[in-house]
C-alpha atoms as a PDB file:
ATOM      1  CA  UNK A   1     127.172  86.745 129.510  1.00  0.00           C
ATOM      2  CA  UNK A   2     126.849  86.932 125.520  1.00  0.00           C
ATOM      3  CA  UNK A   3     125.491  84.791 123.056  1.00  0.00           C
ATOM      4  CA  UNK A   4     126.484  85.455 119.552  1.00  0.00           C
ATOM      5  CA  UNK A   5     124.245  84.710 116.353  1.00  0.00           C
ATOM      6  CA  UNK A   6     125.310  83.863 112.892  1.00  0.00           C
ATOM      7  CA  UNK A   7     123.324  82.831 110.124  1.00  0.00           C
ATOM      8  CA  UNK A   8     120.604  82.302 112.437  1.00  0.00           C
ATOM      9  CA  UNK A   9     122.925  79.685 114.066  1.00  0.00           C
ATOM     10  CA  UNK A  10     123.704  80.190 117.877  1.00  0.00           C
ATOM     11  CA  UNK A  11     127.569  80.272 118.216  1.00  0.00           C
ATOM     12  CA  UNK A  12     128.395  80.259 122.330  1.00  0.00           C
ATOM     13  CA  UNK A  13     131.469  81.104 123.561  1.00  0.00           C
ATOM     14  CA  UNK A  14     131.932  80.906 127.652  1.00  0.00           C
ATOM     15  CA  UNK A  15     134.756  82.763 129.316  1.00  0.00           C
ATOM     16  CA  UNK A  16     135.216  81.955 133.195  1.00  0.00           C
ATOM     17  CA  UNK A  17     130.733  81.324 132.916  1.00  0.00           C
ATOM     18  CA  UNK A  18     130.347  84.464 131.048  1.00  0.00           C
ATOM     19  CA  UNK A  19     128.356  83.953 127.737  1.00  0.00           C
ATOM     20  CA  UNK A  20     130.126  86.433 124.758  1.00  0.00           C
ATOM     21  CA  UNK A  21     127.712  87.408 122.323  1.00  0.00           C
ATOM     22  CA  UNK A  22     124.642  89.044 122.511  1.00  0.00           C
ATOM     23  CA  UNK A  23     123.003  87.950 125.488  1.00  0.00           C
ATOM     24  CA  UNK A  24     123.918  88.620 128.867  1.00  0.00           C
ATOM     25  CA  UNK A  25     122.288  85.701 129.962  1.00  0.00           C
ATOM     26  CA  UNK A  26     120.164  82.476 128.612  1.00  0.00           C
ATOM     27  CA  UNK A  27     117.234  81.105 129.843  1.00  0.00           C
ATOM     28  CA  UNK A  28     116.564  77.817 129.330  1.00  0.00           C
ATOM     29  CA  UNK A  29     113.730  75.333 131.078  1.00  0.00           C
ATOM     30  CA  UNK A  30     115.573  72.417 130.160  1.00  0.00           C
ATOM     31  CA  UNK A  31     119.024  73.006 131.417  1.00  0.00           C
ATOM     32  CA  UNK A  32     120.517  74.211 128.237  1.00  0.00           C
ATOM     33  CA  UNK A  33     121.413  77.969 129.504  1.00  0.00           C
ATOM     34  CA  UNK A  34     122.937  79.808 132.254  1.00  0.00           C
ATOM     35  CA  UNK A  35     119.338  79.434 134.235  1.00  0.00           C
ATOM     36  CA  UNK A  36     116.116  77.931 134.313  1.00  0.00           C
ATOM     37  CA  UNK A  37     114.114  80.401 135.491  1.00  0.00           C
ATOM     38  CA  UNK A  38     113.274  83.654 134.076  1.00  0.00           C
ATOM     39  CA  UNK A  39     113.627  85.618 137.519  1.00  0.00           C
ATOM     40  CA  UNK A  40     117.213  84.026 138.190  1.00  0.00           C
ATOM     41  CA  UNK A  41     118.002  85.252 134.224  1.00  0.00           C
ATOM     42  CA  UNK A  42     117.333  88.881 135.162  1.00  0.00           C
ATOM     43  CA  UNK A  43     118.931  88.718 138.864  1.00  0.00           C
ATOM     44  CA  UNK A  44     122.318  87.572 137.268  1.00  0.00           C
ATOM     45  CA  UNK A  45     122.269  89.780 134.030  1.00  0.00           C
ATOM     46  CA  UNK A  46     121.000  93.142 136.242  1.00  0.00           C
ATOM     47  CA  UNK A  47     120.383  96.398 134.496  1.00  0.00           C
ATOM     48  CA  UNK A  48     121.132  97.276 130.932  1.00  0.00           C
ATOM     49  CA  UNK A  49     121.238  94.098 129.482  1.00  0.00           C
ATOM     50  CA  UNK A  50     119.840  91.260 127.361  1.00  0.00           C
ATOM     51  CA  UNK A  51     118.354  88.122 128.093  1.00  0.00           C
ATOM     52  CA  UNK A  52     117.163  85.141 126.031  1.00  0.00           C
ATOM     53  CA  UNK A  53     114.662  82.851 127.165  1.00  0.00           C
ATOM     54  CA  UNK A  54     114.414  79.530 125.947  1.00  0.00           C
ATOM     55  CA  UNK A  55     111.587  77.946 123.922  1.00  0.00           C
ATOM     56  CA  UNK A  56     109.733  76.062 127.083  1.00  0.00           C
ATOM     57  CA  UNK A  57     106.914  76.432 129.767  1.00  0.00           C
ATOM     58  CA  UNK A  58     107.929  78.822 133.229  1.00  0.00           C
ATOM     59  CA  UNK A  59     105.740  78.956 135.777  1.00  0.00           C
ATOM     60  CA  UNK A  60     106.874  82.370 137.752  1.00  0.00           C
ATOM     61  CA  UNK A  61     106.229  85.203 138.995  1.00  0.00           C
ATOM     62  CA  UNK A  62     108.858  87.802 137.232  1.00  0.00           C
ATOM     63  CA  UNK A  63     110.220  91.365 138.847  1.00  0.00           C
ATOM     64  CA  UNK A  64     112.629  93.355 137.365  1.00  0.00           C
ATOM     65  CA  UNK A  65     113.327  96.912 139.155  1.00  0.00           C
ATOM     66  CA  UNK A  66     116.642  96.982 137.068  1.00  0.00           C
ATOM     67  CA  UNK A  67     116.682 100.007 133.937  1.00  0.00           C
ATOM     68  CA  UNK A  68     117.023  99.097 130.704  1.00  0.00           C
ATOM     69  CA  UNK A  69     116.966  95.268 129.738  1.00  0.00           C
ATOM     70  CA  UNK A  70     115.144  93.576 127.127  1.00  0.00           C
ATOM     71  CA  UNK A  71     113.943  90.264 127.564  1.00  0.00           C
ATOM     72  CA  UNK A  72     113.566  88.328 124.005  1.00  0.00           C
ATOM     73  CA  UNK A  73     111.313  85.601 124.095  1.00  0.00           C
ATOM     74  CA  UNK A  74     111.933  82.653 121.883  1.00  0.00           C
ATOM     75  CA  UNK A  75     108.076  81.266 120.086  1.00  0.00           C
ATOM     76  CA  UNK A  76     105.862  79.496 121.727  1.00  0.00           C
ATOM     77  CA  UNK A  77     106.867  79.850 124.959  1.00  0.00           C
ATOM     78  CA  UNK A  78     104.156  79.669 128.057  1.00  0.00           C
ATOM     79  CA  UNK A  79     105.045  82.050 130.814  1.00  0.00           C
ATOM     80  CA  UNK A  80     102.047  80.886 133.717  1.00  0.00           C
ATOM     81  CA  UNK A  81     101.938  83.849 136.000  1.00  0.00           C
ATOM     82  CA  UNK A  82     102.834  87.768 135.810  1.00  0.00           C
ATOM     83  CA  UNK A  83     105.019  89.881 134.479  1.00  0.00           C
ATOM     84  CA  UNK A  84     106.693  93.526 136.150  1.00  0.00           C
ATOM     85  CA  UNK A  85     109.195  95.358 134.659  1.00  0.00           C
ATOM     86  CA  UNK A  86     109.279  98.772 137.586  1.00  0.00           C
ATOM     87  CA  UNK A  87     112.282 100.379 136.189  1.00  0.00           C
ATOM     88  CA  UNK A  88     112.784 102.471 133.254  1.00  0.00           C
ATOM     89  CA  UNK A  89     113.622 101.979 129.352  1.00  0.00           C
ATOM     90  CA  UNK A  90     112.661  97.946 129.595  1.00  0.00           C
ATOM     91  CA  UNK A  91     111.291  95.919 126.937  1.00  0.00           C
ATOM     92  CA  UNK A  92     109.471  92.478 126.995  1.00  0.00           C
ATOM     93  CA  UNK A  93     109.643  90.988 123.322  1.00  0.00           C
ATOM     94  CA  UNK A  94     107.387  88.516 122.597  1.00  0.00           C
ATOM     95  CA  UNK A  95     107.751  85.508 120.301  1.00  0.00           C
ATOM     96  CA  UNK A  96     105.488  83.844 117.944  1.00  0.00           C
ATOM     97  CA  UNK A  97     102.764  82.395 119.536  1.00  0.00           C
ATOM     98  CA  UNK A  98     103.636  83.388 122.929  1.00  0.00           C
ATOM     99  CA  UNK A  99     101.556  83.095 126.224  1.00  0.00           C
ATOM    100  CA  UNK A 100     101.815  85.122 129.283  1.00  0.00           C
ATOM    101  CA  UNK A 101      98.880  83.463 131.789  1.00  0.00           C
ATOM    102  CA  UNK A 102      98.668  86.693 134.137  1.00  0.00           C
ATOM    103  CA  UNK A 103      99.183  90.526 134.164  1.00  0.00           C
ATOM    104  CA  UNK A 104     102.438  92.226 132.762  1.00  0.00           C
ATOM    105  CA  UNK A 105     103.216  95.512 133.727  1.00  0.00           C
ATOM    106  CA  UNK A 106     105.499  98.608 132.818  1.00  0.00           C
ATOM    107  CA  UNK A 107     105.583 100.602 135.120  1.00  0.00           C
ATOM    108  CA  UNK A 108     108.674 102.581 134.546  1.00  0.00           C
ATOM    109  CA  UNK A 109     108.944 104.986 131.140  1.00  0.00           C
ATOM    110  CA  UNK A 110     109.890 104.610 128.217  1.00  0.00           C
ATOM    111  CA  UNK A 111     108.903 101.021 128.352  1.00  0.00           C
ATOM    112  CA  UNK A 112     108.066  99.075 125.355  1.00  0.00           C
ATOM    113  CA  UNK A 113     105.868  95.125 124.725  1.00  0.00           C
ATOM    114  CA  UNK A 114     106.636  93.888 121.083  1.00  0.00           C
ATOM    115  CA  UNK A 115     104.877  90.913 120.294  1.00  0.00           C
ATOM    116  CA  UNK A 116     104.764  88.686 116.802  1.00  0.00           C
ATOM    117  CA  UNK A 117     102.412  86.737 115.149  1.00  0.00           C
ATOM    118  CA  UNK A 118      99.575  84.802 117.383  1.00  0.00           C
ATOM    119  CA  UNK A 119      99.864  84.256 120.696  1.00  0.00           C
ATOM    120  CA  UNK A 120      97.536  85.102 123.686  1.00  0.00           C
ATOM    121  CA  UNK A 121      98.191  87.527 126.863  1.00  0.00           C
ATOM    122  CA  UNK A 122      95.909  88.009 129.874  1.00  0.00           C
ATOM    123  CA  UNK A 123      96.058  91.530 129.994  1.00  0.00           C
ATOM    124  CA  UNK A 124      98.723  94.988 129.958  1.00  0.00           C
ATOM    125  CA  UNK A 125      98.855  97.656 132.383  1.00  0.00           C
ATOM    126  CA  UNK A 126     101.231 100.814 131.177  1.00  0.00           C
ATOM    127  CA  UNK A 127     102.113 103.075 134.335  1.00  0.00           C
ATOM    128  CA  UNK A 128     105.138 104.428 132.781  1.00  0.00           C
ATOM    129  CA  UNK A 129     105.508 107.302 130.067  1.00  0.00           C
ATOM    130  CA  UNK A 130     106.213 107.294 126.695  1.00  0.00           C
ATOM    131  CA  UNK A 131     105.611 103.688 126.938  1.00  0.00           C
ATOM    132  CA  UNK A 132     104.752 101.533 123.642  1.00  0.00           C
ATOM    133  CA  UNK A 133     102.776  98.489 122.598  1.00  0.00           C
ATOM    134  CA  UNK A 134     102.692  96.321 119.528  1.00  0.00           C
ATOM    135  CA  UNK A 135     100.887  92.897 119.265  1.00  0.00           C
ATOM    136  CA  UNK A 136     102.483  92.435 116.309  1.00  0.00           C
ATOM    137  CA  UNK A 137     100.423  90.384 114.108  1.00  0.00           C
ATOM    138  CA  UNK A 138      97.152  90.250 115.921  1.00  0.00           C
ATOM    139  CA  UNK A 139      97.757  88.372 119.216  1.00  0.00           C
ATOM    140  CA  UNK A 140      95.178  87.796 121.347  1.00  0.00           C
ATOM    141  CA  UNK A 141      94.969  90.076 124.720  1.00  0.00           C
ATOM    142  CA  UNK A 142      91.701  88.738 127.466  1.00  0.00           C
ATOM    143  CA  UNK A 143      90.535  89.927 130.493  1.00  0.00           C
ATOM    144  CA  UNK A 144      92.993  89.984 133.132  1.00  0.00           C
ATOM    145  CA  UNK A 145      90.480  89.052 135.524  1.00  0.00           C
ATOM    146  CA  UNK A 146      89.680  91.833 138.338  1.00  0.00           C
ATOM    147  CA  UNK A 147      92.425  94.236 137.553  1.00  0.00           C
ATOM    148  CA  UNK A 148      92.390  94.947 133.323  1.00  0.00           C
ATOM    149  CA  UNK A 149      91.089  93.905 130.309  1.00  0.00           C
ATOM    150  CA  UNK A 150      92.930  93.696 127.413  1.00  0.00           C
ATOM    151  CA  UNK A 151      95.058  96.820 128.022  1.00  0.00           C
ATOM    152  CA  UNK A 152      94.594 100.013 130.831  1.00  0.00           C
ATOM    153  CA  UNK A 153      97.101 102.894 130.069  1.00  0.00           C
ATOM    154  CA  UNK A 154      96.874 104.725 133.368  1.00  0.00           C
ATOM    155  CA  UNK A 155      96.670 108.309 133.803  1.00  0.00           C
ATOM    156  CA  UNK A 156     100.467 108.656 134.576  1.00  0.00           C
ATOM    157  CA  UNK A 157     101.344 106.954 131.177  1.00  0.00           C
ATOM    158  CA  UNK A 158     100.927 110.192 129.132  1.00  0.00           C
ATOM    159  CA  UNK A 159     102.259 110.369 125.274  1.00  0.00           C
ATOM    160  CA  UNK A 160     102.113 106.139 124.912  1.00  0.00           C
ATOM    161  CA  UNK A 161     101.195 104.205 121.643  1.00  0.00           C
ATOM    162  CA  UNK A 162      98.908 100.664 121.583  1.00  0.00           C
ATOM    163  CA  UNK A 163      98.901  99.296 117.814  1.00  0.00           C
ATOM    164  CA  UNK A 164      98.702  96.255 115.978  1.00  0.00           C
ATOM    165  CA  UNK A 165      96.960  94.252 118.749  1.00  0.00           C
ATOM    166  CA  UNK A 166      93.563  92.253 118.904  1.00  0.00           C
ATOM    167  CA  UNK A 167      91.706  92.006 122.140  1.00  0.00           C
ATOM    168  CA  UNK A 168      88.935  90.045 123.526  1.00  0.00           C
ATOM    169  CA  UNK A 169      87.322  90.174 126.221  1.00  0.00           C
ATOM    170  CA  UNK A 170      86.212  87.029 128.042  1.00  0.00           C
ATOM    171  CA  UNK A 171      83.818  85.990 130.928  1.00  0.00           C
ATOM    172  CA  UNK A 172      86.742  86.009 133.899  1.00  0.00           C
ATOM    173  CA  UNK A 173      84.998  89.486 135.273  1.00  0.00           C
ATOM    174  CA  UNK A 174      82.608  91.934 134.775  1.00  0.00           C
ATOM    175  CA  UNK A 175      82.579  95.386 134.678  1.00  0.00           C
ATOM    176  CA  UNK A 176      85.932  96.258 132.688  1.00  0.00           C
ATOM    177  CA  UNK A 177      86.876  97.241 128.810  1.00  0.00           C
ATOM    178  CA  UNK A 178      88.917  95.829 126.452  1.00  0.00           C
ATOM    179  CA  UNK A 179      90.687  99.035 126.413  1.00  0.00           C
ATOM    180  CA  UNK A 180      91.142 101.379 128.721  1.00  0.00           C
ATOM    181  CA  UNK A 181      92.920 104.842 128.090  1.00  0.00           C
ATOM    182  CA  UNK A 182      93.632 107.219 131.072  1.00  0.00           C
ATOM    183  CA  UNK A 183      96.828 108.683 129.878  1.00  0.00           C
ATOM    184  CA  UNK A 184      97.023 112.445 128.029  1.00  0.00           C
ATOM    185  CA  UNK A 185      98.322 112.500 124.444  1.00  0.00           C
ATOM    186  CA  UNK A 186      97.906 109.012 123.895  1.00  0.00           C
ATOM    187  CA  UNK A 187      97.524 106.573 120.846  1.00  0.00           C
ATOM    188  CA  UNK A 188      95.430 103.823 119.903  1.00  0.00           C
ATOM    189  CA  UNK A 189      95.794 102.289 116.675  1.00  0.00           C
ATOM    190  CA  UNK A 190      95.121  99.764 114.136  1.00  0.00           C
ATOM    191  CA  UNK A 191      93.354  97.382 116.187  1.00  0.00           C
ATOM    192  CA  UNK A 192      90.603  94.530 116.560  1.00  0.00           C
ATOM    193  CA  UNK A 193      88.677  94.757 119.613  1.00  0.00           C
ATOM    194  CA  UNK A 194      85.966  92.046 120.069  1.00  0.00           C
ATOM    195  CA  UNK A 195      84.078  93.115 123.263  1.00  0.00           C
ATOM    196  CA  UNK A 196      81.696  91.573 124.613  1.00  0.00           C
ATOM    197  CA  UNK A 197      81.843  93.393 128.398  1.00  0.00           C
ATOM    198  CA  UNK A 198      81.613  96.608 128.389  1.00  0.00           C
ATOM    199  CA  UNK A 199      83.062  99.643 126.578  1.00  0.00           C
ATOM    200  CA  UNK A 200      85.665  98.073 123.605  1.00  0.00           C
ATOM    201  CA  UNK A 201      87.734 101.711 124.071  1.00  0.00           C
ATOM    202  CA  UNK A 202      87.098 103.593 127.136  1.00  0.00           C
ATOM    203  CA  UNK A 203      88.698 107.262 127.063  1.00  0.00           C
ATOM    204  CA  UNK A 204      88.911 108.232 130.985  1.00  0.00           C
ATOM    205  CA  UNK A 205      87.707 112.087 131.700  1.00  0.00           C
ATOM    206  CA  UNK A 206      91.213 112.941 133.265  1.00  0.00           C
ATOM    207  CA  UNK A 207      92.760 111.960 129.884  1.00  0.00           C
ATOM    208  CA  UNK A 208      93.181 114.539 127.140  1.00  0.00           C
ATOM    209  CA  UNK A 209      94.348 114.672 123.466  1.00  0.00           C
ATOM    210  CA  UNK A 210      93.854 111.004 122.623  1.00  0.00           C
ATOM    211  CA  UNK A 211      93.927 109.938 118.900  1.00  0.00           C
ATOM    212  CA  UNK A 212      91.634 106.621 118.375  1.00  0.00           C
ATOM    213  CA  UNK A 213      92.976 105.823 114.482  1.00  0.00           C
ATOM    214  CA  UNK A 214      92.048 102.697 112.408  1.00  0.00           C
ATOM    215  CA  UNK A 215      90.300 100.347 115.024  1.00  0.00           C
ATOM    216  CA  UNK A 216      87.587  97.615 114.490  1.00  0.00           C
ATOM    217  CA  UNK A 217      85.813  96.625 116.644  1.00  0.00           C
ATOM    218  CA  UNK A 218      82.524  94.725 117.293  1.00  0.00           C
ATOM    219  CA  UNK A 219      80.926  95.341 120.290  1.00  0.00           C
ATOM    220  CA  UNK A 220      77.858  92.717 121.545  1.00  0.00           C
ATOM    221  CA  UNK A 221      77.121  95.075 125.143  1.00  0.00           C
ATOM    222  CA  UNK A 222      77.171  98.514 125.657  1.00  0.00           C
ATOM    223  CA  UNK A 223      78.902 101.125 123.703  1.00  0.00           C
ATOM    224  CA  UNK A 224      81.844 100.741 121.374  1.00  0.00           C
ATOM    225  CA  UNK A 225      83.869 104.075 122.270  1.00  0.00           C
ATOM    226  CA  UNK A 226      82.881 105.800 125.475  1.00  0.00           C
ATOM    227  CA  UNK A 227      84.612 109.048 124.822  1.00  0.00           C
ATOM    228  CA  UNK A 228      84.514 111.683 128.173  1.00  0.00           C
ATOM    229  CA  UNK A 229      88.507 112.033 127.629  1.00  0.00           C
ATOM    230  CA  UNK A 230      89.441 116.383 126.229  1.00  0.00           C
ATOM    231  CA  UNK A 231      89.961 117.270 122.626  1.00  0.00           C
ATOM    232  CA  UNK A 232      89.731 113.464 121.586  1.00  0.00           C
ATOM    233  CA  UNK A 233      90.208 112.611 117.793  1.00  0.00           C
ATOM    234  CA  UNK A 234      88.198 109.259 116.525  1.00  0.00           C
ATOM    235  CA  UNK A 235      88.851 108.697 113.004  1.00  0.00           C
ATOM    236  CA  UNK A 236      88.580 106.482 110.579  1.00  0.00           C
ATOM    237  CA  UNK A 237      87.333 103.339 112.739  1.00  0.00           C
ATOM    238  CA  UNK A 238      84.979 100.401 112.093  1.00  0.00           C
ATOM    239  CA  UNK A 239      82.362  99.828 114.783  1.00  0.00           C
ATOM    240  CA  UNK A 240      79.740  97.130 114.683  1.00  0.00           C
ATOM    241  CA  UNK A 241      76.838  97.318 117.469  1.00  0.00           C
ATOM    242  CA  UNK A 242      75.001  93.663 117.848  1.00  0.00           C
ATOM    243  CA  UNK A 243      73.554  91.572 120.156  1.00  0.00           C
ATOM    244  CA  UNK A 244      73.570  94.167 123.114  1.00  0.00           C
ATOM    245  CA  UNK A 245      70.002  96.340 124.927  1.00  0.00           C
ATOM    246  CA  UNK A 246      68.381  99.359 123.897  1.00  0.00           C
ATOM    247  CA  UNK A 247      70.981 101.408 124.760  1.00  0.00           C
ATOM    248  CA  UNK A 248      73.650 100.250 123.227  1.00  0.00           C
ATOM    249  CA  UNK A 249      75.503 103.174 120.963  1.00  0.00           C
ATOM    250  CA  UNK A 250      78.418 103.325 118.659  1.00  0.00           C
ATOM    251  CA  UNK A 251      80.299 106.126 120.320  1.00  0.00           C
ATOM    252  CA  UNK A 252      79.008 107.877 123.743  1.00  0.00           C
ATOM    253  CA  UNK A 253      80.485 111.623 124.245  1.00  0.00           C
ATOM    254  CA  UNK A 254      80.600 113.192 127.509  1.00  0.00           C
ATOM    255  CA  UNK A 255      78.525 111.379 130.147  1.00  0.00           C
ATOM    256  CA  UNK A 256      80.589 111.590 133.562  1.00  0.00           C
ATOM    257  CA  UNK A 257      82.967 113.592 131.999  1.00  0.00           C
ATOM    258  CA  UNK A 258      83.714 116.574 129.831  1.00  0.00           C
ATOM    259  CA  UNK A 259      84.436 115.054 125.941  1.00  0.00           C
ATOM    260  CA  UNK A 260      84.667 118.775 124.871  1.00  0.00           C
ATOM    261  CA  UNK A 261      86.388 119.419 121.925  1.00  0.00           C
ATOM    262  CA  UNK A 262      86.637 116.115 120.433  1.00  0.00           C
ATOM    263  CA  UNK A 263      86.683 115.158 116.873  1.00  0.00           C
ATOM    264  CA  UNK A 264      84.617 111.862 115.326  1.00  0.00           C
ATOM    265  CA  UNK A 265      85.229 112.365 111.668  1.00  0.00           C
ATOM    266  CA  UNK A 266      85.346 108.947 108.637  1.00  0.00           C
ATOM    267  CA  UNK A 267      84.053 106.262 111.002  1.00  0.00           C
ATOM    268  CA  UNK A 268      81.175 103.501 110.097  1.00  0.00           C
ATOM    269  CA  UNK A 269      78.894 102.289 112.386  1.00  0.00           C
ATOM    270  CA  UNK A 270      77.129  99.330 111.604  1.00  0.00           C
ATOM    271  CA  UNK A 271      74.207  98.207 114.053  1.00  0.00           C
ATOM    272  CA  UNK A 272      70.948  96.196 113.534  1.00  0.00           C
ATOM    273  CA  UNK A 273      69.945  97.166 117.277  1.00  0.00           C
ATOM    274  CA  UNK A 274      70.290  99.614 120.077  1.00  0.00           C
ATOM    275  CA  UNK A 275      70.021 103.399 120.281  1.00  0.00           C
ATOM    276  CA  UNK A 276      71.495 106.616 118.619  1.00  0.00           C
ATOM    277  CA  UNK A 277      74.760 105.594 116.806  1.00  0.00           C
ATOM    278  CA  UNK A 278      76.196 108.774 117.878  1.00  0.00           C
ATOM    279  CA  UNK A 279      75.225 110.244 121.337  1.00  0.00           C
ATOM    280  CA  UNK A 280      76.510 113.744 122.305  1.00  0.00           C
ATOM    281  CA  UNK A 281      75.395 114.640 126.073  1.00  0.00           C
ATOM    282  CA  UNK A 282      74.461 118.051 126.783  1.00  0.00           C
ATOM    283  CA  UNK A 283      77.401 118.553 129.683  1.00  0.00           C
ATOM    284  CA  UNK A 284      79.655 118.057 126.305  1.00  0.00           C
ATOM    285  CA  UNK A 285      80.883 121.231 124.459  1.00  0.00           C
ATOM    286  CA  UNK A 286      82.096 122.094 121.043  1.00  0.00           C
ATOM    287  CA  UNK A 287      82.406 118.776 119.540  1.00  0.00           C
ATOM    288  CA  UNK A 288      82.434 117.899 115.771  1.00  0.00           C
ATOM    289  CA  UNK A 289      80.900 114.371 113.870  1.00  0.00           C
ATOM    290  CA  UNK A 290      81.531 115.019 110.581  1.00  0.00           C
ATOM    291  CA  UNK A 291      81.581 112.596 107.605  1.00  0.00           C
ATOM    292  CA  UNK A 292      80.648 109.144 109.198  1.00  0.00           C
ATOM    293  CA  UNK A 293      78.783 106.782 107.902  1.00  0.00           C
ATOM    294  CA  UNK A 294      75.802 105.618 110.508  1.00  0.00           C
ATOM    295  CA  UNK A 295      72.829 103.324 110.541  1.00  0.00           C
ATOM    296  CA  UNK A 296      71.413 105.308 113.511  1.00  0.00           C
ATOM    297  CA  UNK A 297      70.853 108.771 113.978  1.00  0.00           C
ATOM    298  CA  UNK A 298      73.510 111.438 115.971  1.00  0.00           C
ATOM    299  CA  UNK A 299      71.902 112.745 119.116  1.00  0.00           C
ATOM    300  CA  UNK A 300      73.193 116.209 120.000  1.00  0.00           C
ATOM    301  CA  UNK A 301      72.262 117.187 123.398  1.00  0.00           C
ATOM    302  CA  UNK A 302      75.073 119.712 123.564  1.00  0.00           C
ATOM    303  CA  UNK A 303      73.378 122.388 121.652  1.00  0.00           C
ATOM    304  CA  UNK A 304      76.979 123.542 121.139  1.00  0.00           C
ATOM    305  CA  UNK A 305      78.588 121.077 118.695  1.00  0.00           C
ATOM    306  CA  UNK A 306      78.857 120.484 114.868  1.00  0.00           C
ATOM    307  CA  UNK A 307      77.170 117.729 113.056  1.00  0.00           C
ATOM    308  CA  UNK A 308      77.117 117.432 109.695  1.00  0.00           C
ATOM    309  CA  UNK A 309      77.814 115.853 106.299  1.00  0.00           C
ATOM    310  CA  UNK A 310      77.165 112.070 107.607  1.00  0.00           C
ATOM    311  CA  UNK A 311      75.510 109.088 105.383  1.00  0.00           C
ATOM    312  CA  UNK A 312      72.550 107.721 107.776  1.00  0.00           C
ATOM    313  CA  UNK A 313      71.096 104.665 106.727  1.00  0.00           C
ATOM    314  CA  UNK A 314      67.977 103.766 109.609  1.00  0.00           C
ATOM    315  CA  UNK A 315      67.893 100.323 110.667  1.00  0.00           C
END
């Protein structure tokens, strides 16, 4: 089943209820396609293939165990429940101002979510490797209730990429970040985390050679990057530290796990409350915070790490 596009104009040609074109089957809420439900799109178009769905609202719970297929999402579509793609080499593309009400998943590798301008998602949970997410224009990602918020890149999800996304966390739960990175030789970038529960960016002790690059956030409870993740490189980010207790910090290193060998190098912190802007725990080793600029001090505990060349400003 294909649908063909010219000039932005859909041109559909049916031979014996096959579709030629581009899509291997249309999804339409309204009667207009070859289904009108997401779930019976995927069942008829099986693996490696394209699907379209329809401008409209689906309320559904959508599996695919099928390998490669990409599911394009026309704008401002409302998906109300969750999403799981289990095989391998599947991507979810996300229109304009897009809504997905409950959890999608990748679980297989090699996965990919590609989102545009706006929108809102409950929450993304990468099990697969080599996996990668784009918001795309700064959707919104909340809590996904119990389960994630924002995004969790498990520990099996090693060498994945999360840019060009804003999350923000929401009062469905307590007790989770906005994002949560598990997985080895993982990427975090260009983001705007608004977290109000929580760590914004927590970097899970299993995890090693993470690169946080280019993320904002503003953080109103704990600490903005909890960092207990191997040979973790933080630079260049904006953190702002408001509204939260006495203990709040910037960026935590090492406190139920290791953190050694991790680099926090060309990041502000901006805070008018809390403690140390920088904290460094002494089961940490061979770390290095190097030209930041801080309103609060950097604690070293470690007795084995390098600080130096930072702009404090006390608040």
């Amino acid at each position: 089943m294909r649908l063909a596009i010219t000039n932005n104009v859909e041109t559909t040609v049916i031979f014996g209820g096959v579709v030629a074109g581009l899509y291997d089957a249309i999804v339409d809420a309204g009667g207009g396609g070859n289904t009108t439900t997401i779930q019976a799109g995927l069942n008829s178009a099986g693996a490696n293939s394209t699907v379209l769905v329809k401008s409209g609202s689906y309320t559904e719970t959508v599996n695919s165990t099928n390998d490669n297929v990409k599911v394009v999402v026309e704008q401002g579509t409302t998906v109300t429940g969750t999403v799981t793609l289990t095989g391998d080499c599947n991507t979810w593309q996300m229109g304009a101002g897009g809504t997905v009400t409950g959890l999608i998943t990748l679980t297989g590798d090699k996965c990919s979510y590609l989102g545009k301008n706006g929108g809102a998602l409950s929450g993304v949970q990468i099990d697969g490797a080599s996996c990668y997410f784009t918001g795309g224009g700064w959707g919104t990602l909340t809590d996904g209730g119990t389960t994630v918020r924002g995004i969790l890149m498990n520990s099996v999800s090693a060498d994945s990429i999360v840019t060009c996304f804003s999350s923000q966390t929401t009062t469905g739960g307590t007790g989770f970040d906005a994002v949560v990175i598990n997985s080895s030789r993982s990427v975090c970038s260009i983001a705007k985390i608004n977290d109000s529960e929580e760590e914004a960016i927590d970097m899970g002790a299993a995890a090693t050679d993470i690169l946080v690059l280019g993320v904002t956030a503003l953080e109103s409870d704990v600490n903005a990057f909890n960092i207990q993740s191997e040979r973790t490189r933080c630079i260049g980010n904006r953190m702002t530290i408001s509204g939260g207790g006495s203990a709040q910090r910037g960026i935590l290193m090492g406190t139920s796990g290791a953190g050694d060998n991790s680099i926090v190098g060309a990041c502000v912190i901006d805070q008018t409350t809390g403690a140390d802007s920088i904290e460094i725990n002494a089961n940490t080793e061979n770390c290095v915070v190097v030209g930041n600029r801080l309103n609060g001090a950097v604690d070293d505990k470690s007795g084995t790490s390098t600080v130096a060349d930072n702009e404090l400003t006390a608040f």
